[in-house]
C-alpha atoms as a PDB file:
ATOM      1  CA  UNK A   1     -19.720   5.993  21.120  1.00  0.00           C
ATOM      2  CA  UNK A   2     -20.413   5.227  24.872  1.00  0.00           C
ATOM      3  CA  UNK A   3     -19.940   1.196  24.024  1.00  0.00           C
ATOM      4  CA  UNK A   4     -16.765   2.020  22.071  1.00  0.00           C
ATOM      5  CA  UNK A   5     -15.651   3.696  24.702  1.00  0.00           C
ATOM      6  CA  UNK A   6     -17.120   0.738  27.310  1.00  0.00           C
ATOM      7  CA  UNK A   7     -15.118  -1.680  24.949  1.00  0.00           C
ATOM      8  CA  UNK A   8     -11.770  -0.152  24.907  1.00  0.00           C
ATOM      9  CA  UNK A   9     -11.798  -0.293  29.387  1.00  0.00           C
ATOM     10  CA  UNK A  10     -12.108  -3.636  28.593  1.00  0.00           C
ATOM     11  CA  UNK A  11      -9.780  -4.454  26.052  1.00  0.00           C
ATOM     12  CA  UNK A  12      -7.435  -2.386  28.158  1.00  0.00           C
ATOM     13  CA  UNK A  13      -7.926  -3.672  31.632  1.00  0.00           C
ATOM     14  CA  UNK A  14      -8.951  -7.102  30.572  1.00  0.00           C
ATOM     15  CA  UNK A  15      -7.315  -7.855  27.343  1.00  0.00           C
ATOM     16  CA  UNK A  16     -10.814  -8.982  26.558  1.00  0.00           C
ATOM     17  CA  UNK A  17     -13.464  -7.688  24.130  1.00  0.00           C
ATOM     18  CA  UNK A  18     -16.890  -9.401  25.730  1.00  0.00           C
ATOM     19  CA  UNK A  19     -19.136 -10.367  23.265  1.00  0.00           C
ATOM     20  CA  UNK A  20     -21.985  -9.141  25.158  1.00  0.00           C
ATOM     21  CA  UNK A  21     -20.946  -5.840  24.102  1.00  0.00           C
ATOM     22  CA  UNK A  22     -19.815  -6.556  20.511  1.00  0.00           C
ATOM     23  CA  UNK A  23     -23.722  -8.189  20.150  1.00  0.00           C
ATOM     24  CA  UNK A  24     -24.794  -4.590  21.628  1.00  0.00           C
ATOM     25  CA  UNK A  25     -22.951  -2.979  18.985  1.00  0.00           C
ATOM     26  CA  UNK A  26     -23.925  -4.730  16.195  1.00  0.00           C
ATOM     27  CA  UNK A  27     -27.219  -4.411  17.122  1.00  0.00           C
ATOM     28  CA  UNK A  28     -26.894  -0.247  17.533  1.00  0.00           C
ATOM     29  CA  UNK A  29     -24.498  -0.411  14.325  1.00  0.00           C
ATOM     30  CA  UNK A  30     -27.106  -2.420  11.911  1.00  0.00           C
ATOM     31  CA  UNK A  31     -30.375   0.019  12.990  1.00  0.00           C
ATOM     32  CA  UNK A  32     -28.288   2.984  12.826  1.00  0.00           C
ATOM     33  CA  UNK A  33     -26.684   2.185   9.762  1.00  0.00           C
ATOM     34  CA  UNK A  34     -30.263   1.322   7.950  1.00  0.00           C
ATOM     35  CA  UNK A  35     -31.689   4.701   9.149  1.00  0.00           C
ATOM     36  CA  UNK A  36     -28.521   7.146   8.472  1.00  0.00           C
ATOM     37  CA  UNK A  37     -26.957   5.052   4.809  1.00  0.00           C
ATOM     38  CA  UNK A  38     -30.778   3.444   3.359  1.00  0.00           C
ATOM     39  CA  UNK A  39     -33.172   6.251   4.741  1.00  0.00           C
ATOM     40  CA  UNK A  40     -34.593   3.723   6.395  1.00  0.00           C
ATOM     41  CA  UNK A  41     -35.567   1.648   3.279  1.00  0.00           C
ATOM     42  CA  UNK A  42     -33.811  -1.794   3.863  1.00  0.00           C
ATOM     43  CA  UNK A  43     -32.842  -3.065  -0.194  1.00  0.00           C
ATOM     44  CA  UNK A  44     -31.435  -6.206  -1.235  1.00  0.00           C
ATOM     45  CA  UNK A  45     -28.491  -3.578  -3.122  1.00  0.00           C
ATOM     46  CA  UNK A  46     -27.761  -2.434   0.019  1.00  0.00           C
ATOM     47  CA  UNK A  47     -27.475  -5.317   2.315  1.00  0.00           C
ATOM     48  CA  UNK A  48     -25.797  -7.466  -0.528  1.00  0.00           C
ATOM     49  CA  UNK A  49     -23.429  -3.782  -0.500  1.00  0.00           C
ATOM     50  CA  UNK A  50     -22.495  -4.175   3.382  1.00  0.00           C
ATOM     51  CA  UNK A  51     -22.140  -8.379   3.085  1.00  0.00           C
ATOM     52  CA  UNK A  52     -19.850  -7.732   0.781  1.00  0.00           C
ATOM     53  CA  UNK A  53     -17.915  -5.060   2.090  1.00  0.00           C
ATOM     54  CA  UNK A  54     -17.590  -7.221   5.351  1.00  0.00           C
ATOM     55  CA  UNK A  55     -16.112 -10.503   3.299  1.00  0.00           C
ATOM     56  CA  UNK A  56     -13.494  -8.287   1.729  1.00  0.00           C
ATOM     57  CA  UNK A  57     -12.289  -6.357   5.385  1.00  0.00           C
ATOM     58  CA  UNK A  58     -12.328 -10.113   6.795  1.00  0.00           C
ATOM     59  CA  UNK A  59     -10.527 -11.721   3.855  1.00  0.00           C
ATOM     60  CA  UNK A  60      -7.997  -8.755   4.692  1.00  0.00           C
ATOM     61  CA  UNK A  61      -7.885  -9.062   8.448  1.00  0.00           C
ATOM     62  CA  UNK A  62      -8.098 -12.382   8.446  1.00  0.00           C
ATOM     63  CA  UNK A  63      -4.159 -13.171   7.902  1.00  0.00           C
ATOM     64  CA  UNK A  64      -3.475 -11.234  10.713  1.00  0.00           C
ATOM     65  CA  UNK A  65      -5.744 -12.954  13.290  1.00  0.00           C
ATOM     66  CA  UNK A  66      -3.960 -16.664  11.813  1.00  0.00           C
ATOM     67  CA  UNK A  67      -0.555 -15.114  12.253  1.00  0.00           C
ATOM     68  CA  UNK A  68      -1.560 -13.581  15.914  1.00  0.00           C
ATOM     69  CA  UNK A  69      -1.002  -9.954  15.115  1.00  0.00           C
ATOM     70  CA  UNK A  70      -4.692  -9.713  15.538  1.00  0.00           C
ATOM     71  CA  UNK A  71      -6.714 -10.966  17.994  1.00  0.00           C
ATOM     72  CA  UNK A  72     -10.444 -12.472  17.472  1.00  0.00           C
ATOM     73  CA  UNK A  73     -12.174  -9.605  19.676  1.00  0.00           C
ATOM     74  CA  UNK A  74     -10.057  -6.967  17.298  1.00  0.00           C
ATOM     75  CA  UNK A  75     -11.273  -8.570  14.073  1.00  0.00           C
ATOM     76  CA  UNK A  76     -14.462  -8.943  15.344  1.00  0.00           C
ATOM     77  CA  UNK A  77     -14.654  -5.526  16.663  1.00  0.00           C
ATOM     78  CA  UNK A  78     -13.747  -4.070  13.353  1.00  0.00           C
ATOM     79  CA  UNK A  79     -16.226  -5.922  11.380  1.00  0.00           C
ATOM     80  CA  UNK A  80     -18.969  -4.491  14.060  1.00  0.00           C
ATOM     81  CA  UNK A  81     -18.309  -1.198  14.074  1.00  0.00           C
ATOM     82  CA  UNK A  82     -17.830  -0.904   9.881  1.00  0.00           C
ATOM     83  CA  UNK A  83     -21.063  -1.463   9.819  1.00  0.00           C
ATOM     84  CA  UNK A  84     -21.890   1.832  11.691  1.00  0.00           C
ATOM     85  CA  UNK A  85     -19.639   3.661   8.762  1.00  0.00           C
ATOM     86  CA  UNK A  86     -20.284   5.139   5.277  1.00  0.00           C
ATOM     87  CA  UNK A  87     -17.013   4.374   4.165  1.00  0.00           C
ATOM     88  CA  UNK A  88     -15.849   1.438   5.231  1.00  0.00           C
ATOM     89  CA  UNK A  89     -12.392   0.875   4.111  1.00  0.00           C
ATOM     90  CA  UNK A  90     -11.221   4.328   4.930  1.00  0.00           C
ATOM     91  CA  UNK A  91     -12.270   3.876   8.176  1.00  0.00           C
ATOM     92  CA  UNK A  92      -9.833   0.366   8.580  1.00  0.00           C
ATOM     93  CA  UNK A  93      -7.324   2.363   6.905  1.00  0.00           C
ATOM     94  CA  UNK A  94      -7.281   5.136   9.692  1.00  0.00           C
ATOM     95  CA  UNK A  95      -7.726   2.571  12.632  1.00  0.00           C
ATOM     96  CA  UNK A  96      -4.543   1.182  11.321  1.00  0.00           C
ATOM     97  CA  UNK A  97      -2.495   4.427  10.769  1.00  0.00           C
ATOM     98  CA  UNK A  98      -3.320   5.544  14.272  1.00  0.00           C
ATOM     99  CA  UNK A  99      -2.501   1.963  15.777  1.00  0.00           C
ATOM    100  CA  UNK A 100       0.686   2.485  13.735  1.00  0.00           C
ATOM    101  CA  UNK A 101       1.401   5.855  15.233  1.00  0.00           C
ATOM    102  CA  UNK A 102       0.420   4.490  18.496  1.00  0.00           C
ATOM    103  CA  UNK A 103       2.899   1.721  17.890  1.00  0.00           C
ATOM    104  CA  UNK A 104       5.997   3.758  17.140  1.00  0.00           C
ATOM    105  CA  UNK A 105       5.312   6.318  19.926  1.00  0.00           C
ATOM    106  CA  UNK A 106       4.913   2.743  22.546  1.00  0.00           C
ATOM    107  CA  UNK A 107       8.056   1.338  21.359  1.00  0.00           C
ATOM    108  CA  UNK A 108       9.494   5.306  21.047  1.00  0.00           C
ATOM    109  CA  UNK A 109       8.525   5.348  24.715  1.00  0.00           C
ATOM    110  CA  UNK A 110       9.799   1.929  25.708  1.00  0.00           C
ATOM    111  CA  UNK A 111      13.378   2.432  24.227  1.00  0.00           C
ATOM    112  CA  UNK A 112      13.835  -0.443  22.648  1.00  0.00           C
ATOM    113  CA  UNK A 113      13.567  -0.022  18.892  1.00  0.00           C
ATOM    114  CA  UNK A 114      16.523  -1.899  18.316  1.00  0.00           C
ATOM    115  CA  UNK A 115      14.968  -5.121  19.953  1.00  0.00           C
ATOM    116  CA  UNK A 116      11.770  -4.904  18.504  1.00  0.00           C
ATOM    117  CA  UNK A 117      12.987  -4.098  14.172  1.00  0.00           C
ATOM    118  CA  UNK A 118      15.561  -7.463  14.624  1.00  0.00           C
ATOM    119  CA  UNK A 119      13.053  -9.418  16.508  1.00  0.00           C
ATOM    120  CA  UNK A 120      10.494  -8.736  13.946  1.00  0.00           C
ATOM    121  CA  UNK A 121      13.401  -9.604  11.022  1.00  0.00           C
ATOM    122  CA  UNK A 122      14.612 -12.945  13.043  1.00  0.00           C
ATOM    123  CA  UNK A 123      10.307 -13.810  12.633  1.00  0.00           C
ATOM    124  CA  UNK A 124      10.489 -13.129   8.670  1.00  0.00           C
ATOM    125  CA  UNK A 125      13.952 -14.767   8.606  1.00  0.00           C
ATOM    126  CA  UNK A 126      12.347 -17.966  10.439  1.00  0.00           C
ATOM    127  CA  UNK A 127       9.093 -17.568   7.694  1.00  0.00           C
ATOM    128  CA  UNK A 128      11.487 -17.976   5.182  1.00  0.00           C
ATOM    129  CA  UNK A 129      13.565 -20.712   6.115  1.00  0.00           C
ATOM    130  CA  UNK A 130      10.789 -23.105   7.615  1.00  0.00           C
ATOM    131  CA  UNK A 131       8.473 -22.043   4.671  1.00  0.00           C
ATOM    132  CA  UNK A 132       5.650 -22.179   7.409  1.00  0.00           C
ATOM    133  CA  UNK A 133       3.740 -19.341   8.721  1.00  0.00           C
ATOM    134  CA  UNK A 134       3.766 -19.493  12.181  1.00  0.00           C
ATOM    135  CA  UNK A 135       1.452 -17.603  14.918  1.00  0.00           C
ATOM    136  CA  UNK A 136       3.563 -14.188  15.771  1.00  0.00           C
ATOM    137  CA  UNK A 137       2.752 -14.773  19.287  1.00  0.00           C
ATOM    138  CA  UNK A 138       4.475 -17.985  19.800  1.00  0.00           C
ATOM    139  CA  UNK A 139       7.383 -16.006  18.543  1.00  0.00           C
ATOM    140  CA  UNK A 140       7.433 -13.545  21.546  1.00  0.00           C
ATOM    141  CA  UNK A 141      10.996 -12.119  23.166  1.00  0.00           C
ATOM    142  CA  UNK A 142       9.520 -13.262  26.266  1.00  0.00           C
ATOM    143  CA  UNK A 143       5.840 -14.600  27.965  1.00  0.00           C
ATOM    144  CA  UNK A 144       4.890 -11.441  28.900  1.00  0.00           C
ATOM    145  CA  UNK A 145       5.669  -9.635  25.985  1.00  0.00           C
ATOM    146  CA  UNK A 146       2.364  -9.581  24.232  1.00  0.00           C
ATOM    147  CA  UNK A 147       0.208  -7.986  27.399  1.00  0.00           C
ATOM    148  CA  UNK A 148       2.845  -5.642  28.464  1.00  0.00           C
ATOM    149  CA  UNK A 149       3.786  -3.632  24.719  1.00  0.00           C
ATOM    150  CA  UNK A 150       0.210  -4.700  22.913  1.00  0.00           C
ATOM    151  CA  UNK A 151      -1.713  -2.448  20.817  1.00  0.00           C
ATOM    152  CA  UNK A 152      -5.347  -2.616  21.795  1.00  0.00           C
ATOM    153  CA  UNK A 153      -6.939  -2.014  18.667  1.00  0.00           C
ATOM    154  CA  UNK A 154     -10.456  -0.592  20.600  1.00  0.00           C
ATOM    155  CA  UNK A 155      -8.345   2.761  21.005  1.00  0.00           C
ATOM    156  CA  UNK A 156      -7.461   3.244  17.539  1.00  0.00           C
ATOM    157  CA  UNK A 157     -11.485   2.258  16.303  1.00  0.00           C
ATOM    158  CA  UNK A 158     -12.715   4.594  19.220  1.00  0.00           C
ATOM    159  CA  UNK A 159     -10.516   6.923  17.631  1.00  0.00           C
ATOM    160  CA  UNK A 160     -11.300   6.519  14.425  1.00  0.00           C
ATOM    161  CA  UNK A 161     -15.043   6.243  14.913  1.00  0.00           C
ATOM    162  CA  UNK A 162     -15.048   9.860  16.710  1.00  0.00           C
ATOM    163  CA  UNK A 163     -12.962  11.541  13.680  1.00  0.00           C
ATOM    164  CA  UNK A 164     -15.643   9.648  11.636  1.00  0.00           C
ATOM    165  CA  UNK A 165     -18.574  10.968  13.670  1.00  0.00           C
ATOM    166  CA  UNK A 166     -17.010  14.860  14.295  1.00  0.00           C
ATOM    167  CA  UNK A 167     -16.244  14.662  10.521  1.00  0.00           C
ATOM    168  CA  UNK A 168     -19.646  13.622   9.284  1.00  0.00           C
ATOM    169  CA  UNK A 169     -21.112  16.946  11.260  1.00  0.00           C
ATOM    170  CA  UNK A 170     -18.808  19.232  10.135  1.00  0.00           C
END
């Protein structure tokens, strides 16, 4: 919890996830996910059971990192830190829910609702009529937009990770 929480300073100060720390993670994530979910028998079942379970959160996330509504550290944080969880895709589900909440209260907070729901209907509009897909970022009201009303997405996984943790002792 103490890297999550060393990860989210980071994304927050820096708007940088270092993958120093990510490598850290994944390293704490894959030992304490063998001992905790396999009893600390490592199968081919199991393995093959968390490979797969990453390929279908990254098939998911990854649209959102080519549109650049996700960054790479995000994605990559995600995949990390699933690997630490019994279930998985609940746990993506709830980092997204509170990085929605999180979200509305930001743009609650910044007043400017208005701005933001036909700003984000000009992008579809522009989707539609250019038939191309192009990077949400590059679509910004102005260049610094992005830093000043991001979500950083370490919040929402610290978050979730401690309802995870607090839940799994209750």
């Amino acid at each position: 919890m103490s890297i999550l929480s060393i990860i989210a300073i980071f994304d927050i100060l820096k708007h940088k996830i270092p993958n120093l720390l990510l490598m850290i993670l994944l390293i704490i994530n894959l030992l304490s996910g063998e001992i905790i979910f396999n009893l600390n028998k490592v199968t081919l079942e199991g393995t093959l059971q968390r490979v797969g379970c990453l390929a279908v959160i990254f098939a998911i996330l990854y649209p959102f990192f080519a549109i650049g509504a996700l960054g790479a550290g995000d994605v990559k944080l995600i995949l990390v830190t699933v690997l630490g969880v019994e279930k998985p895709l609940l746990f993506v589900l709830m980092v997204f829910a509170i990085a929605a909440v999180e979200s509305v209260i930001k743009i609650l907070c910044v007043g400017n609702v208005r701005i933001r729901i036909v700003h984000l209907l000009e992008y579809f509009k522009t989707i539609v009529r250019t038939k191309a897909v192009i990077p949400y970022e590059d679509f910004s009201l102005s260049s610094d937009d992005k830093l000043d009303h991001s979500i950083h997405l370490s919040v929402p996984i610290l978050l979730a990770a401690l309802f995870f943790c607090i839940e799994s002792h209750i």
